[in-house]
N, C-alpha and C. Protein backbone atom coordinates (compact mmCIF):
# COMPACT_ATOMS: atom_id res chain seq x y z
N UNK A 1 -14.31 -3.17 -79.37
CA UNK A 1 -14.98 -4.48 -79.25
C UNK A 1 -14.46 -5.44 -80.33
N UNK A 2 -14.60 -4.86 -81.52
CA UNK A 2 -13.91 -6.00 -82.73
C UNK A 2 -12.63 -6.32 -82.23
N UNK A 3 -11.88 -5.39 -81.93
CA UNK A 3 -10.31 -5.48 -81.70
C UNK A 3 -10.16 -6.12 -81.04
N UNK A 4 -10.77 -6.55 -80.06
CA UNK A 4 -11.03 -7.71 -78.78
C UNK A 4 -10.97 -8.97 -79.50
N UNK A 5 -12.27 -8.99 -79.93
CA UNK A 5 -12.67 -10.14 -80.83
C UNK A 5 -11.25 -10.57 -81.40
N UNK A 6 -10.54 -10.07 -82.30
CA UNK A 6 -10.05 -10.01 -83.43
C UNK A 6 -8.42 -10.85 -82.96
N UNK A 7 -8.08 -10.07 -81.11
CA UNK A 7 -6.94 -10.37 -80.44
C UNK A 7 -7.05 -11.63 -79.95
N UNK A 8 -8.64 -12.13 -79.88
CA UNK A 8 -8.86 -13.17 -79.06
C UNK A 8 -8.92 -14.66 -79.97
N UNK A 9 -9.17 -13.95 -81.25
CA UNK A 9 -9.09 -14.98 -82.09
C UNK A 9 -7.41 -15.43 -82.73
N UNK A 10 -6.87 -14.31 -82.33
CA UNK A 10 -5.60 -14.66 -82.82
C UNK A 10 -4.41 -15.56 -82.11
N UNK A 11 -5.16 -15.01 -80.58
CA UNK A 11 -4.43 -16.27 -79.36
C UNK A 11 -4.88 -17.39 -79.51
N UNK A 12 -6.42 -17.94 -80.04
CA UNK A 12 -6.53 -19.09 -80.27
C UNK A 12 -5.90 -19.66 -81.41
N UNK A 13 -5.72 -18.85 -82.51
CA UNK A 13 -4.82 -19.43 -83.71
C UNK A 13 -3.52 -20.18 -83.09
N UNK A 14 -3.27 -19.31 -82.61
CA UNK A 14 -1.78 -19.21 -82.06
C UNK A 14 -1.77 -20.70 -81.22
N UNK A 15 -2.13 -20.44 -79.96
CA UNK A 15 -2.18 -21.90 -79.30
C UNK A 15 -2.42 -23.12 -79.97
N UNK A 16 -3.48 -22.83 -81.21
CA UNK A 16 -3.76 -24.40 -81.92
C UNK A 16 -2.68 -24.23 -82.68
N UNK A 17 -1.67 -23.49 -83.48
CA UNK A 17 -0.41 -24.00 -84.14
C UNK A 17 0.63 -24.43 -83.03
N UNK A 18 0.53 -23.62 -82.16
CA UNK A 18 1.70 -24.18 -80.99
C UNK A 18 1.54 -25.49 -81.10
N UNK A 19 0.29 -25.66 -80.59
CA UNK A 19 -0.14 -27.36 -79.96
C UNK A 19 -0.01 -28.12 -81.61
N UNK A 20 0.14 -28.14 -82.81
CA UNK A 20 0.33 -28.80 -83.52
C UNK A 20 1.36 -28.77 -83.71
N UNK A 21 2.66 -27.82 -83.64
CA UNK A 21 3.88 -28.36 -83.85
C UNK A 21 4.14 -28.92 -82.61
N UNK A 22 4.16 -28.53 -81.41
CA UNK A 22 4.41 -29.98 -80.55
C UNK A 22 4.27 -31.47 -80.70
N UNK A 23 2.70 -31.97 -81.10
CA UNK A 23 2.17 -32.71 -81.35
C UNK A 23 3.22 -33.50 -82.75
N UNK A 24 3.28 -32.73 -83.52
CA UNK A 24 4.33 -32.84 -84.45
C UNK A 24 5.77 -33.27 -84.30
N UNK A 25 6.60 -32.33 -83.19
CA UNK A 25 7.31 -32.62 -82.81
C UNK A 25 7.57 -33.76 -81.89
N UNK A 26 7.01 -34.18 -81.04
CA UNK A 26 6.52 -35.47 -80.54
C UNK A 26 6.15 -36.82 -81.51
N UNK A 27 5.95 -36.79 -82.56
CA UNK A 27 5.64 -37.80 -83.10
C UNK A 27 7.08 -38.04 -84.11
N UNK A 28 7.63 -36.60 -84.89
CA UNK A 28 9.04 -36.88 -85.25
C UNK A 28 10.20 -37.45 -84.46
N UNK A 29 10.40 -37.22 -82.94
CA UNK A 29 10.93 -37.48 -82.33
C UNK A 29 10.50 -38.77 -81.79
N UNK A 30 9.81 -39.53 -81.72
CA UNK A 30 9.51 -40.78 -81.47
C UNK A 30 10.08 -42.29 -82.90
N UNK A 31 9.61 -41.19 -83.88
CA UNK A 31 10.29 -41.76 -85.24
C UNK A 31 11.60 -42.16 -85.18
N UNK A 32 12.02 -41.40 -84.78
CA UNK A 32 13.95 -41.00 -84.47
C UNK A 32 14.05 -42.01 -83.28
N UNK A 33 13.65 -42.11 -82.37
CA UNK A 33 13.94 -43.23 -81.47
C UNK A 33 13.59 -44.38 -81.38
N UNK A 34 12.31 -44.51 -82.33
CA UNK A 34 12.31 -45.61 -82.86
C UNK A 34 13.51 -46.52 -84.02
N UNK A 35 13.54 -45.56 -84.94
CA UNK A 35 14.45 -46.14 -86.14
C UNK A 35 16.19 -46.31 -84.82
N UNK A 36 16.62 -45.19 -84.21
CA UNK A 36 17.67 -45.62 -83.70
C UNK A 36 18.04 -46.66 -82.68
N UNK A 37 16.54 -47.33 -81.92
CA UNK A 37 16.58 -48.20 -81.24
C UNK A 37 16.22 -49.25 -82.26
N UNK A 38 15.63 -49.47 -83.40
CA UNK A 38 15.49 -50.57 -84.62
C UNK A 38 17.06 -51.01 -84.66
N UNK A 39 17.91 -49.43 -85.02
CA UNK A 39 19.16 -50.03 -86.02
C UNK A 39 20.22 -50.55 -84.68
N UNK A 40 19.81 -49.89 -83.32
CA UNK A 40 20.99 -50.34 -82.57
C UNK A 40 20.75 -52.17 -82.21
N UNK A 41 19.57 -52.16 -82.54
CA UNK A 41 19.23 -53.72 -82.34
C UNK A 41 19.85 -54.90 -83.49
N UNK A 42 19.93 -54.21 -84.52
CA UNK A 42 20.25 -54.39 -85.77
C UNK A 42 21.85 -55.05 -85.83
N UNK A 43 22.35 -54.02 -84.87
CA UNK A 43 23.97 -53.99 -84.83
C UNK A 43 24.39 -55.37 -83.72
C-alpha cells in the first residue's frame, strides 16, 4: 500500500517537473525569437 502511495507520488513529481521544463522551454524559446526577430528588424 505505501509503495503505491509512494510510486504515485513520484509520477506526480515527475509530470509537474516535465510540465515546468516545457513551460520553461517555451518561454526561452520565445525569448530567442523574439530578440532574433528584434535584431533582423534592426538590420
Amino acid at each position: 500500500r505505501e509503495k503505491n502511495v509512494n510510486r504515485e507520488l513520484a509520477l506526480v513529481f515527475t509530470l509537474l517537473i516535465r510540465k515546468t521544463e516545457y513551460f520553461e522551454t517555451i518561454k526561452y524559446t520565445d525569448k530567442l525569437i523574439i530578440r532574433a526577430t528584434h535584431e533582423g528588424n534592426i538590420d
